[in-house]
C-alpha atoms as a PDB file:
ATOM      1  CA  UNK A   1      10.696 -34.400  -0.765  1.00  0.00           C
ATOM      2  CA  UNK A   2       8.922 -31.781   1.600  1.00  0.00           C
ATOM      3  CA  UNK A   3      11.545 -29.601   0.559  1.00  0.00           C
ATOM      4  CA  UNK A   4      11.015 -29.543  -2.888  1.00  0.00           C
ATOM      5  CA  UNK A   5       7.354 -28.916  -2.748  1.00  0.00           C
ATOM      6  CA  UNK A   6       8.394 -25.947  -0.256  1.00  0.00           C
ATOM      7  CA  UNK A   7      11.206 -24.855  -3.395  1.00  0.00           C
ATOM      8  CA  UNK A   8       8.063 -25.222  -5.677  1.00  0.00           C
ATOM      9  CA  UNK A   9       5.490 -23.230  -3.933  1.00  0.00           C
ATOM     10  CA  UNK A  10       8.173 -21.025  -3.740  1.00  0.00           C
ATOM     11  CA  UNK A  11       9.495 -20.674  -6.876  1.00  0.00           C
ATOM     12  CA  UNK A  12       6.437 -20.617  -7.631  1.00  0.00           C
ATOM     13  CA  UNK A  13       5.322 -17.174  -5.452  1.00  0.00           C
ATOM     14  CA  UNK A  14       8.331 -15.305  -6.931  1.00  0.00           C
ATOM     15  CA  UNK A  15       6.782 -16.457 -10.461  1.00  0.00           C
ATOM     16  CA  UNK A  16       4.054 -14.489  -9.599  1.00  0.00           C
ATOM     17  CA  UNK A  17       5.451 -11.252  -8.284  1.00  0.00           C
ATOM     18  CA  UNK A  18       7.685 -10.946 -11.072  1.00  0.00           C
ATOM     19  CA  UNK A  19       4.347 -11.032 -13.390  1.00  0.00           C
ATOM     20  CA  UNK A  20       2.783  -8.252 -11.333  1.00  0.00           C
ATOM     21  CA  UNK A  21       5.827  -5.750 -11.368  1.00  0.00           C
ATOM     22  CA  UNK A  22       6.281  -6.827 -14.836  1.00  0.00           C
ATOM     23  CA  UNK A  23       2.056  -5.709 -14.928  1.00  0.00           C
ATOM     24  CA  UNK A  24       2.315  -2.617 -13.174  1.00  0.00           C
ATOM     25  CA  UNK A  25       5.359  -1.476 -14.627  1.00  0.00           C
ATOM     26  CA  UNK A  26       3.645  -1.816 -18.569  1.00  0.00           C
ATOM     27  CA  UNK A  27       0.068  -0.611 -17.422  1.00  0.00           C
ATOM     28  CA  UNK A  28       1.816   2.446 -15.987  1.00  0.00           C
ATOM     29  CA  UNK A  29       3.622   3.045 -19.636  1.00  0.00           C
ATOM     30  CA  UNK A  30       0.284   2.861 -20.903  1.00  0.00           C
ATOM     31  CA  UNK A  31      -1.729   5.659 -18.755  1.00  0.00           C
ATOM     32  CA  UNK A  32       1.698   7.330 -19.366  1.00  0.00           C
ATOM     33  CA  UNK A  33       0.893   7.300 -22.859  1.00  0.00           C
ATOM     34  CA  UNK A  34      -2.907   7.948 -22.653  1.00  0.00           C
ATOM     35  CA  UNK A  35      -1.640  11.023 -20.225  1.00  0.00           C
ATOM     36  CA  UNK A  36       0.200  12.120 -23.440  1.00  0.00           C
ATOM     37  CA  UNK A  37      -2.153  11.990 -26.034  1.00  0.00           C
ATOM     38  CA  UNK A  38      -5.063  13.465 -23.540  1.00  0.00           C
ATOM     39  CA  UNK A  39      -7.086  10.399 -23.403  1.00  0.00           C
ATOM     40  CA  UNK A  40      -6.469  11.227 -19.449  1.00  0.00           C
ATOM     41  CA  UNK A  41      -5.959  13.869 -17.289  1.00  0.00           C
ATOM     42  CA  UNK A  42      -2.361  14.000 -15.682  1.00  0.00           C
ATOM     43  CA  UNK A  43      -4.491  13.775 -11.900  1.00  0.00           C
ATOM     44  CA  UNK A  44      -6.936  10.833 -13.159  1.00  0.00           C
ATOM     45  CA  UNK A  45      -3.417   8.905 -14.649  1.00  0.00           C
ATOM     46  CA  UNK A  46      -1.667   9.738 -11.477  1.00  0.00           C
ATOM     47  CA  UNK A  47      -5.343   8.095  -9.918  1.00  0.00           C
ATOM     48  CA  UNK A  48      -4.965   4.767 -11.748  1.00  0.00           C
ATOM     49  CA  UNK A  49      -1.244   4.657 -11.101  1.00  0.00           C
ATOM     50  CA  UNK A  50      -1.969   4.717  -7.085  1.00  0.00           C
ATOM     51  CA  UNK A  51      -4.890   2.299  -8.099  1.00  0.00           C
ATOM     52  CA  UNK A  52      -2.898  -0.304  -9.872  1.00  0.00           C
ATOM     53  CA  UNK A  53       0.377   0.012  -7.068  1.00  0.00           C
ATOM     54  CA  UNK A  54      -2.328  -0.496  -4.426  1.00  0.00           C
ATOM     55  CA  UNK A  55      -3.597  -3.913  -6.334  1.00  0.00           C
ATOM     56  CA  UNK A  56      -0.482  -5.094  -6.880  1.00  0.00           C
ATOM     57  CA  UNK A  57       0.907  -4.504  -3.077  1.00  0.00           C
ATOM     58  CA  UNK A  58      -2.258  -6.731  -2.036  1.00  0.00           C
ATOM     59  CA  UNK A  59      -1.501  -9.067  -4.354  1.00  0.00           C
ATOM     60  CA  UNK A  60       1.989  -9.380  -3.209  1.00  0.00           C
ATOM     61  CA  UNK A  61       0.654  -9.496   0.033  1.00  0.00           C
ATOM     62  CA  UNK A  62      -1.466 -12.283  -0.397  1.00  0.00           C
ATOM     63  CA  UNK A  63       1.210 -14.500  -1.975  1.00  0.00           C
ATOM     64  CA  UNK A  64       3.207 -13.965   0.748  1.00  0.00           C
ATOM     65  CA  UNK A  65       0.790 -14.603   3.408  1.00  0.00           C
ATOM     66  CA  UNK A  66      -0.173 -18.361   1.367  1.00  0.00           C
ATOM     67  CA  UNK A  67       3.580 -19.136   0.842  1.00  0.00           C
ATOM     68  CA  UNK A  68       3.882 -18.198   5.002  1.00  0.00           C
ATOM     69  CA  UNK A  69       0.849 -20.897   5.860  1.00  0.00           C
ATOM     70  CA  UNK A  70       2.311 -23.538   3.364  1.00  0.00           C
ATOM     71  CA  UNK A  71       5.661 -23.523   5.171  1.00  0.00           C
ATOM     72  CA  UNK A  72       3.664 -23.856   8.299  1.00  0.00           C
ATOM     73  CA  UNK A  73       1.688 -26.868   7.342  1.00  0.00           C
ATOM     74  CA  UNK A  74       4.541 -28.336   6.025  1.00  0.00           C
ATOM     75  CA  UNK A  75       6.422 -28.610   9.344  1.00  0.00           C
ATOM     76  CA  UNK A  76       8.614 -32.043   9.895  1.00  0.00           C
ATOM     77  CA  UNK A  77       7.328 -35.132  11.901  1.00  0.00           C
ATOM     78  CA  UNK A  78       9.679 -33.790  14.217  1.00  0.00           C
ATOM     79  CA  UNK A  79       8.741 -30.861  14.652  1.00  0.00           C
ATOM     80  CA  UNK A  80       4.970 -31.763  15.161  1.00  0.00           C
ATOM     81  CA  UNK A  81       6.127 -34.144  17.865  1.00  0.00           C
ATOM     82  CA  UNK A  82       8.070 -31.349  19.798  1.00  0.00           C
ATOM     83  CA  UNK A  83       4.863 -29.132  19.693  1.00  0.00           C
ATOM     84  CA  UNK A  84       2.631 -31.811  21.683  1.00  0.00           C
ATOM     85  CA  UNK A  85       2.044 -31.956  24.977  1.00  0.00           C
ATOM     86  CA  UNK A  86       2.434 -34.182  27.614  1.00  0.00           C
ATOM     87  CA  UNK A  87      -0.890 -35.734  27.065  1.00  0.00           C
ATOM     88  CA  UNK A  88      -1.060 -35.482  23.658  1.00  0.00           C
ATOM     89  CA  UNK A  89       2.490 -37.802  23.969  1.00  0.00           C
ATOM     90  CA  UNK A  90       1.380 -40.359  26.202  1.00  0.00           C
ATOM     91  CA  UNK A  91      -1.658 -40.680  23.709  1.00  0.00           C
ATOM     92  CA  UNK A  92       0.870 -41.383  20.392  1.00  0.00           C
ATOM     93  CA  UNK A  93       2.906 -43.510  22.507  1.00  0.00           C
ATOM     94  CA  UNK A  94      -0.326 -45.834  23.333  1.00  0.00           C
ATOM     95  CA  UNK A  95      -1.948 -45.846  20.061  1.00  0.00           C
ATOM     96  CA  UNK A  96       2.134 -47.102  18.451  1.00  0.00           C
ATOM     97  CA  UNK A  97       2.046 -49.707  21.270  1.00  0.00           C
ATOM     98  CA  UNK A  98      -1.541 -50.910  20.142  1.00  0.00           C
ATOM     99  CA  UNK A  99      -0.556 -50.566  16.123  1.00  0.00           C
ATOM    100  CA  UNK A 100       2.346 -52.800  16.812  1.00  0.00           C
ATOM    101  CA  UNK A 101       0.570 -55.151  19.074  1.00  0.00           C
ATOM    102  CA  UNK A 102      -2.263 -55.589  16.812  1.00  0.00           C
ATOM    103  CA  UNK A 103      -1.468 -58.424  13.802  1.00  0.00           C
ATOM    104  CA  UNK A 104      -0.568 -56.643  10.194  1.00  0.00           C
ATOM    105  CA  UNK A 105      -2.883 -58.198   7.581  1.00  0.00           C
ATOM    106  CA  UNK A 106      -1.827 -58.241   4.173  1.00  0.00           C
ATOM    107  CA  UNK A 107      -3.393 -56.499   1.191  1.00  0.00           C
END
């Protein structure tokens, strides 16, 4: 299950940086275009061009940087346990004695 939500949010990330090439690639055909008819200087379309690649590289950025902290937080039982320390095991081990010790009531 954890491992389709991590596919998702993944999938889901590439989504995304496929829409902003896909962005960059058609705004930069249009200043092209306004470049050709003189709505723009060649140095102000070459301006916007920098502009938009500089958005879109802190976009990317970004979406990497969630997609990096999801895959942290999604890190097995396992794993979690491995990470503790000494302390923090002895304190899990009482509080599953007590859990089992204590009577389950019904819902």
């Amino acid at each position: 299950m954890d491992k389709m939500i991590g596919d998702g949010i993944k999938k889901f990330v590439l989504m995304g940086i496929g829409a902003a090439a896909m962005t960059v690639e058609k705004s930069q055909q249009m200043v092209d275009e306004l470049v050709k008819k003189g709505e723009l200087t060649v140095e102000q379309g070459k301006e916007l061009n920098q502009e938009l690649k500089r958005n879109v590289r802190k976009t990317i950025d970004e979406a990497a940087e969630k997609k990096e902290a999801e895959e942290k937080k999604e890190a097995t039982l396992e794993e979690k346990i491995a990470m503790m320390s000494a302390e923090e095991l002895e304190n899990l081990k009482a509080f599953i004695e007590k859990t089992e010790a204590s009577p389950k009531t019904e819902e």
